[in-house]
N, C-alpha and C. Protein backbone atom coordinates (compact mmCIF):
# COMPACT_ATOMS: atom_id res chain seq x y z
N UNK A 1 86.27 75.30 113.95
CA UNK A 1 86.17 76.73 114.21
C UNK A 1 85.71 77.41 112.93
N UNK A 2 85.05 78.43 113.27
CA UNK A 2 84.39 79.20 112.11
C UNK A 2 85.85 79.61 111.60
N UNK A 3 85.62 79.90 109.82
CA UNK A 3 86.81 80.35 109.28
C UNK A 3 86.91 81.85 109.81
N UNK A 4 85.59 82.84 110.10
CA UNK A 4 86.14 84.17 110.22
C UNK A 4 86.55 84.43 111.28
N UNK A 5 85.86 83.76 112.37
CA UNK A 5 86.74 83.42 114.00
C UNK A 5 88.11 83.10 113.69
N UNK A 6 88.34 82.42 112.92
CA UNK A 6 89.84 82.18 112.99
C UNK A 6 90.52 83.09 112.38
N UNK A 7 90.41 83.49 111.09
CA UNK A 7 90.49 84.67 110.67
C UNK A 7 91.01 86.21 111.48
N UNK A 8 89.87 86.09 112.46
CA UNK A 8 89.80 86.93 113.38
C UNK A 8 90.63 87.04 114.24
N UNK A 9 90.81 86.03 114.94
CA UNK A 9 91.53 85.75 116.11
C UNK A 9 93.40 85.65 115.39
N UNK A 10 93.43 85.30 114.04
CA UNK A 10 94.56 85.63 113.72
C UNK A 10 95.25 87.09 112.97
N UNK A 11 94.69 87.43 112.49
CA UNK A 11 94.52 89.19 112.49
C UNK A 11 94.95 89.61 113.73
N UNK A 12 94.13 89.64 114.92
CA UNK A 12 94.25 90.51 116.03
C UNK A 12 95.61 89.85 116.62
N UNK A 13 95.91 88.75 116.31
CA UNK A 13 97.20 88.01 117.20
C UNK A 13 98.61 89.23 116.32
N UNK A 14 98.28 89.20 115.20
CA UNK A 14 99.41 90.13 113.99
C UNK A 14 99.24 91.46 114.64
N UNK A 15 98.14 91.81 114.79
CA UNK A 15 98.49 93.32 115.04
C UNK A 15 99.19 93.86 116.43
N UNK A 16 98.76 92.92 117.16
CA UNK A 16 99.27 92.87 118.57
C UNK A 16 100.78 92.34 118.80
N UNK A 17 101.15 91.77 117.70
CA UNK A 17 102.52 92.05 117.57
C UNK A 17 103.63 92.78 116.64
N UNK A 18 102.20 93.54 116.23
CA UNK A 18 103.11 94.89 115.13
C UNK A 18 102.68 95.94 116.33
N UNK A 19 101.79 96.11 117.31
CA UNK A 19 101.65 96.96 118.35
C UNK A 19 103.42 97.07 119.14
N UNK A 20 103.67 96.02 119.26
CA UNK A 20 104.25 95.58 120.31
C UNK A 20 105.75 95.58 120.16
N UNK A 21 106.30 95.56 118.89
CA UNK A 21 107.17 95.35 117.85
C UNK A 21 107.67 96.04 116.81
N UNK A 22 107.02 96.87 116.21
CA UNK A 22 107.59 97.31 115.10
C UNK A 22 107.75 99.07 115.90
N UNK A 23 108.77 99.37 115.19
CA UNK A 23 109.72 101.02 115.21
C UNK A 23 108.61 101.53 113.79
N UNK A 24 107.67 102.60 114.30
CA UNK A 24 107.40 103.03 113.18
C UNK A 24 107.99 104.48 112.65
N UNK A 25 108.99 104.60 113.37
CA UNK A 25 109.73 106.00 112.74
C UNK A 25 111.02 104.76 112.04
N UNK A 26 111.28 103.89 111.85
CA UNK A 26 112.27 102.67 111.22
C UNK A 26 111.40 101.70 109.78
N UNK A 27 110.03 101.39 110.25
CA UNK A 27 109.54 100.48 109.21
C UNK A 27 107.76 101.02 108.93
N UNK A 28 107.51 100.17 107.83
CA UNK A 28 106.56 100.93 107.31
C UNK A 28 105.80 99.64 106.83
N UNK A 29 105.07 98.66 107.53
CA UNK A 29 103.74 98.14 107.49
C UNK A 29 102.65 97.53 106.13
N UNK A 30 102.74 96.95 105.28
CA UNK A 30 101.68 96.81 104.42
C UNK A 30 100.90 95.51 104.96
N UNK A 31 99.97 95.62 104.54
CA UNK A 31 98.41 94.60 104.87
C UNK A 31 97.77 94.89 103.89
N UNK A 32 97.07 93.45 102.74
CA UNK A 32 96.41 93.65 101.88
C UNK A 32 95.48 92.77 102.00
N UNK A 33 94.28 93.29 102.04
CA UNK A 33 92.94 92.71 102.63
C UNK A 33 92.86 91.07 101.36
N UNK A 34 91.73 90.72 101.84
CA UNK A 34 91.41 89.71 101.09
C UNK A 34 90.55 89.98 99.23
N UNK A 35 91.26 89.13 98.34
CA UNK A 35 90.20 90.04 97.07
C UNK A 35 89.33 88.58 97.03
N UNK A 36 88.14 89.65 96.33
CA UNK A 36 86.52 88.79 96.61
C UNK A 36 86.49 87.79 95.44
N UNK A 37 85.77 86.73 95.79
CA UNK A 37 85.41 86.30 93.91
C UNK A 37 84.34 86.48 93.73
N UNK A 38 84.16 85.81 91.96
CA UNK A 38 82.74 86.35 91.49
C UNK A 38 81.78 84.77 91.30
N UNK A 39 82.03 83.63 91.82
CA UNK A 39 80.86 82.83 91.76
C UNK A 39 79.86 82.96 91.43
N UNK A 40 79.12 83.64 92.35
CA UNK A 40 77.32 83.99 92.63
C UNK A 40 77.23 85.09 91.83
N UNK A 41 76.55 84.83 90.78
CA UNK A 41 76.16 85.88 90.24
C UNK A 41 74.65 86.99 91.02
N UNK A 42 74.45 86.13 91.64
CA UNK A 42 73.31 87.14 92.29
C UNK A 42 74.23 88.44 93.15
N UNK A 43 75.38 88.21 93.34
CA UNK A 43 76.14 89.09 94.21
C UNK A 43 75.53 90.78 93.40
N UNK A 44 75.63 90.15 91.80
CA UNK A 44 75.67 91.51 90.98
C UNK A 44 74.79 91.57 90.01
N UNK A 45 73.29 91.02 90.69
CA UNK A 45 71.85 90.71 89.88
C UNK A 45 71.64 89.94 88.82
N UNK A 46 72.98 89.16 88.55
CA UNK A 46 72.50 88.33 87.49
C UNK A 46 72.75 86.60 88.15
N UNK A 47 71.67 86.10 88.48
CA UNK A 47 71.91 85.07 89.38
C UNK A 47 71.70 83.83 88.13
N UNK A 48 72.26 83.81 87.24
CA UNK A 48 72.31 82.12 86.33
C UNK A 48 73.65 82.28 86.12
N UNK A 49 74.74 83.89 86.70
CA UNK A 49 75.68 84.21 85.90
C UNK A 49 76.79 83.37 86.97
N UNK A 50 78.10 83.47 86.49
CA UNK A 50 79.34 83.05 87.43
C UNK A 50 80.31 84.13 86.87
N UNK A 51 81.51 84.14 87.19
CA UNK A 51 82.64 84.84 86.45
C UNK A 51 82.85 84.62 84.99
N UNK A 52 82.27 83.52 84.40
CA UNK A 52 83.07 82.97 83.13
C UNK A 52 82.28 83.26 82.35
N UNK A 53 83.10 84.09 81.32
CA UNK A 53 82.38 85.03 80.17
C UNK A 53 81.73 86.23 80.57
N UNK A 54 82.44 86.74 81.46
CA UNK A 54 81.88 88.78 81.87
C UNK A 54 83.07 88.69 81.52
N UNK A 55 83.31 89.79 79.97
CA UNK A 55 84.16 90.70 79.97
C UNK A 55 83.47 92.50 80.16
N UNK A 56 82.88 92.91 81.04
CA UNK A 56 82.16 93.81 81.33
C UNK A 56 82.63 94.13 83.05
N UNK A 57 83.43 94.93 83.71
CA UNK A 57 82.82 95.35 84.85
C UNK A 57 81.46 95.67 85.72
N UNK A 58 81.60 95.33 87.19
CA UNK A 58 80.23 95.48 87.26
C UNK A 58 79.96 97.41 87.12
N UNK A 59 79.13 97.89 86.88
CA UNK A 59 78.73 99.56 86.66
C UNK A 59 77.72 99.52 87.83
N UNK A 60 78.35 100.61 88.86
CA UNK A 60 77.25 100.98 89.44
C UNK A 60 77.59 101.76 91.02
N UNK A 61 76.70 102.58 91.54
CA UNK A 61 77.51 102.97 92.80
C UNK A 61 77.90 101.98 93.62
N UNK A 62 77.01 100.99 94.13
CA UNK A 62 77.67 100.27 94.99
C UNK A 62 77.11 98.52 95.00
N UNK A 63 77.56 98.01 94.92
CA UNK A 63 77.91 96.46 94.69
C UNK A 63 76.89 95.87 95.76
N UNK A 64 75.88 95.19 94.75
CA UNK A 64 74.96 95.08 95.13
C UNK A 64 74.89 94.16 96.32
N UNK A 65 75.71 93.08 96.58
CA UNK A 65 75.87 91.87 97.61
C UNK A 65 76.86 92.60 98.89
N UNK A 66 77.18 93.82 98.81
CA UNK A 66 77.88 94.66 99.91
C UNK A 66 78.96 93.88 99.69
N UNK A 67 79.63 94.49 100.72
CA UNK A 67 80.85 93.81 100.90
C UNK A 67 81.22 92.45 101.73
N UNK A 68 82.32 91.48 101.69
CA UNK A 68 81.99 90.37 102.35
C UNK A 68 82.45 90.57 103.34
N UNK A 69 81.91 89.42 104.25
CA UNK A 69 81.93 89.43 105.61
C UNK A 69 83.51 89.21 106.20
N UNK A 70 84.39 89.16 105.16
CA UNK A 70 85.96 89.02 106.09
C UNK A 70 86.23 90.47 105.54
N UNK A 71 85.75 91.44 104.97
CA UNK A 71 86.32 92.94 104.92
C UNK A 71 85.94 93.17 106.24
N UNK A 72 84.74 92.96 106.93
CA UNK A 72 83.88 93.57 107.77
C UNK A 72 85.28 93.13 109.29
N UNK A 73 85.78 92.10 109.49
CA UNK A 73 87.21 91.64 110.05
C UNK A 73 88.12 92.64 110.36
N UNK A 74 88.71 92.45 108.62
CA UNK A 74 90.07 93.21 108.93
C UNK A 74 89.74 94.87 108.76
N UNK A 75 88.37 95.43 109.02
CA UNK A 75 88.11 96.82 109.51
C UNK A 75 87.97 97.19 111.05
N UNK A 76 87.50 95.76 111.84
CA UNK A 76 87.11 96.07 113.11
C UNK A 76 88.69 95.68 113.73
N UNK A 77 89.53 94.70 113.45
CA UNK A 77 90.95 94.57 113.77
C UNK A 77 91.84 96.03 113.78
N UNK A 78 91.67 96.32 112.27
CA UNK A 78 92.23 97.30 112.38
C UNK A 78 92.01 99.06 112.75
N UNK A 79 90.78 98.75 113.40
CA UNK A 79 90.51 99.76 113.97
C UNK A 79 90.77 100.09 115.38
N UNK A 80 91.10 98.86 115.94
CA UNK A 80 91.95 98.76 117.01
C UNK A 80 93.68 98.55 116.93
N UNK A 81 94.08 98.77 116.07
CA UNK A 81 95.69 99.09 116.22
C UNK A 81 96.09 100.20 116.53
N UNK A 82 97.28 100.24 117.84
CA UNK A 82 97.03 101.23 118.68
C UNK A 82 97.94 102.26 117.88
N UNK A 83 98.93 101.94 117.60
CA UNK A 83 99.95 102.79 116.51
C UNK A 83 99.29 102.88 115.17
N UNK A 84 99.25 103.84 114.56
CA UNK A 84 98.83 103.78 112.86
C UNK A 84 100.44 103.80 111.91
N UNK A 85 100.63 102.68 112.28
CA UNK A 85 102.03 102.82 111.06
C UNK A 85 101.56 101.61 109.95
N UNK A 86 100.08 100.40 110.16
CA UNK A 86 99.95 99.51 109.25
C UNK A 86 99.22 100.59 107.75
N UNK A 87 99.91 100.13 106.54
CA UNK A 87 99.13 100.92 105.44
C UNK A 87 97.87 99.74 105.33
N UNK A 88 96.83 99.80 104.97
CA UNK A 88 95.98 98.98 104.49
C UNK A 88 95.57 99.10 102.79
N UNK A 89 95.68 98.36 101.85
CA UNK A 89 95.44 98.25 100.41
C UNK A 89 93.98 97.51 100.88
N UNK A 90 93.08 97.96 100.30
CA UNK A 90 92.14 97.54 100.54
C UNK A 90 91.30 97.06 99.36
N UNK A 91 92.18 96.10 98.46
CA UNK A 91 91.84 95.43 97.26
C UNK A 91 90.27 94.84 97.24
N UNK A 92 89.78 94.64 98.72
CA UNK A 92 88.36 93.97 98.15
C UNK A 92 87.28 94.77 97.59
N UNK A 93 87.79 96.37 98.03
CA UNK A 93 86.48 97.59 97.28
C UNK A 93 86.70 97.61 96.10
N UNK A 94 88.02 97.28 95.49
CA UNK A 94 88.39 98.00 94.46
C UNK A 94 88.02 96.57 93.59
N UNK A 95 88.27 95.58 93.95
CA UNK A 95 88.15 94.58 92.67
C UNK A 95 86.78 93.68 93.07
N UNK A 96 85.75 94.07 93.80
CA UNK A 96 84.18 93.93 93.73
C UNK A 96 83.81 94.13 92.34
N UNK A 97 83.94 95.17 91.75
CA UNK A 97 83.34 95.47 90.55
C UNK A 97 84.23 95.32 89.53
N UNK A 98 85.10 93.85 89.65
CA UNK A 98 85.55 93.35 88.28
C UNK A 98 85.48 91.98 88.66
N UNK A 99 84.39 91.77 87.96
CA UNK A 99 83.70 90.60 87.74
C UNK A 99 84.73 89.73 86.68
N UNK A 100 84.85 90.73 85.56
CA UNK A 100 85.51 90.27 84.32
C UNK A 100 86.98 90.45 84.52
N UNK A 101 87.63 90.26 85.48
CA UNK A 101 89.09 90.29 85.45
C UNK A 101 89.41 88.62 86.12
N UNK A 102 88.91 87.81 86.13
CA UNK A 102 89.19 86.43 86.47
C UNK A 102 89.23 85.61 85.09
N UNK A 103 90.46 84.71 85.33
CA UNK A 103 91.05 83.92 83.84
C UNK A 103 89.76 83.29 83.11
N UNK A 104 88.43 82.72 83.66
CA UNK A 104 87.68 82.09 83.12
C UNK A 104 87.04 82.75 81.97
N UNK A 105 87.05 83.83 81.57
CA UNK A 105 86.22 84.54 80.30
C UNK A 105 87.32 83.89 79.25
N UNK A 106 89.34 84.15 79.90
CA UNK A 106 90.32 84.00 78.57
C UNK A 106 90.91 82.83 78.99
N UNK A 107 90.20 81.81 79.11
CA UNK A 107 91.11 80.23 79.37
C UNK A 107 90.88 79.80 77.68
N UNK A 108 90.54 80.05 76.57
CA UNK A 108 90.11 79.34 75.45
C UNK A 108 90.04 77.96 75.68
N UNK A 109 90.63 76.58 75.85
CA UNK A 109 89.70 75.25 75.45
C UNK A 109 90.00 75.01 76.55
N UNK A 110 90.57 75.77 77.92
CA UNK A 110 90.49 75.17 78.89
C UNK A 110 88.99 75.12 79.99
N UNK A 111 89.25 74.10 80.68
CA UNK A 111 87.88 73.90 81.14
C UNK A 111 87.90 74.33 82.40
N UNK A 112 86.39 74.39 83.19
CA UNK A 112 86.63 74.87 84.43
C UNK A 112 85.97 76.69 84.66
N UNK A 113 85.96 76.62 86.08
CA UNK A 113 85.21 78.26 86.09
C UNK A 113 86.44 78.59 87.25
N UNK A 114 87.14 79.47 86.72
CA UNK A 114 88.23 79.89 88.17
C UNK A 114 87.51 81.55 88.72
N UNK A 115 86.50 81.67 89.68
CA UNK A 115 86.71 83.18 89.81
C UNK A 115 87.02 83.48 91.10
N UNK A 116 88.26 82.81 91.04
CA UNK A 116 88.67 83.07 92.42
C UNK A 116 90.11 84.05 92.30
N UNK A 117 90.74 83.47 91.41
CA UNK A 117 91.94 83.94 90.68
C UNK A 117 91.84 85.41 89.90
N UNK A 118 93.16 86.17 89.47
CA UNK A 118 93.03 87.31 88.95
C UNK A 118 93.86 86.96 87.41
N UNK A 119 93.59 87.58 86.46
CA UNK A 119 94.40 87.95 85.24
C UNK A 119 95.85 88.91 85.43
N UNK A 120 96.44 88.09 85.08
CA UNK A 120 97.31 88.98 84.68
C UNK A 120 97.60 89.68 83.33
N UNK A 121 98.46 90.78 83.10
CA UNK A 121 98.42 91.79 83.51
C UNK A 121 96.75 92.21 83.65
N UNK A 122 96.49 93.08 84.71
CA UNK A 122 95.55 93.48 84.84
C UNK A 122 95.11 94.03 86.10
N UNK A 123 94.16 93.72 87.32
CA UNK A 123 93.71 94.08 88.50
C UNK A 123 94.73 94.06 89.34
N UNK A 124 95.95 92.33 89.31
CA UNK A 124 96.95 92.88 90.52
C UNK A 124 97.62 93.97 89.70
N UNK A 125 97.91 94.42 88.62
CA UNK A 125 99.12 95.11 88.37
C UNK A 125 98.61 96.32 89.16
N UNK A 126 97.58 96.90 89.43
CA UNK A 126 96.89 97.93 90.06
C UNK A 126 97.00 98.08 91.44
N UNK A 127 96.98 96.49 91.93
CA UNK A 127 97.52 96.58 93.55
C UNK A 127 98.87 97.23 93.62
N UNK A 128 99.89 96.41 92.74
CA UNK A 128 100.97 96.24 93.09
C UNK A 128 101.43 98.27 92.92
N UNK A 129 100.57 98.57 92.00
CA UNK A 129 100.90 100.28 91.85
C UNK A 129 100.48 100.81 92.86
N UNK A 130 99.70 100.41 93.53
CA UNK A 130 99.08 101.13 94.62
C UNK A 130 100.19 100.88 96.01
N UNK A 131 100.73 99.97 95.92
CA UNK A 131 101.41 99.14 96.86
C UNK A 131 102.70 100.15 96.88
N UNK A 132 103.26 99.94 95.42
CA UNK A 132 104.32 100.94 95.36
C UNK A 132 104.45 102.39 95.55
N UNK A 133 103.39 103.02 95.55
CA UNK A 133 102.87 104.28 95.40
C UNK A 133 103.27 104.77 96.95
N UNK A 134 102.29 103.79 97.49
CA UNK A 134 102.40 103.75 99.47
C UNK A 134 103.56 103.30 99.68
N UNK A 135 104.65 102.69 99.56
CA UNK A 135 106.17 102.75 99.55
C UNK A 135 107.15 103.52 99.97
N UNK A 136 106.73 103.91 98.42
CA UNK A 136 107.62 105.25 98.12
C UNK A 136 107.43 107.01 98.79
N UNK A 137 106.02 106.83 98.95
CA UNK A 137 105.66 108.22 99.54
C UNK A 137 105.96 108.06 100.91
């Protein structure tokens, strides 16, 4: 099975039982999309590049490789949830254009290209504020 079919088909199985299930005057919902990596450097015009060694964000209105195809998912899923009590963090807009927040620029003698992974402190600490922010309010 295609991964975003499955993807898909498991998304819509979750929401249909937060439809079905959850008290939203009682509980309060978080969903945090998928965050992107930076492999392909063509994503962000520099195609010999990978994640390892951008300490630079990408600059620019909008990210040149769009967005990926499992944001494009959990927008059409959740545009069908019939209650609005899910919050959505929608980490993949926000950390597109940090190329340079994956460990491979600060591994020093370690080997390997990770840009799949995030630094800490850094990009999650930003989720997790955002996370808390939607919490508490």
């Amino acid at each position: 099975m295609n991964r975003l079919v499955a993807y898909y088909k498991g998304l819509t199985t979750w929401a249909r039982w937060v439809d079905r299930n959850v008290d939203p005057r009682r509980t309060k919902v978080f969903f945090q999309d998928i965050s992107p990596t930076h492999y392909d450097g063509r994503e962000w015009n520099q195609p010999s590049q990978t994640c390892s060694g951008q300490t630079q964000p990408f600059f620019g209105v909008r990210y040149p490789a769009g967005m990926p195809p499992a944001w494009a998912v959990v927008n059409k899923v959740f545009s069908r949830i019939k209650i609005r009590l899910v919050y959505l963090m929608d980490v993949t807009g926000m950390s597109l254009y940090r190329k340079d927040a994956h460990p491979g620029s600060y591994r020093g003698l370690h080997s390997g290209t990770d840009c799949s992974h995030w630094c800490l402190p850094g990009l999650p600490d930003t989720w997790n504020l955002l996370l808390y922010s939607a919490y508490i309010s």
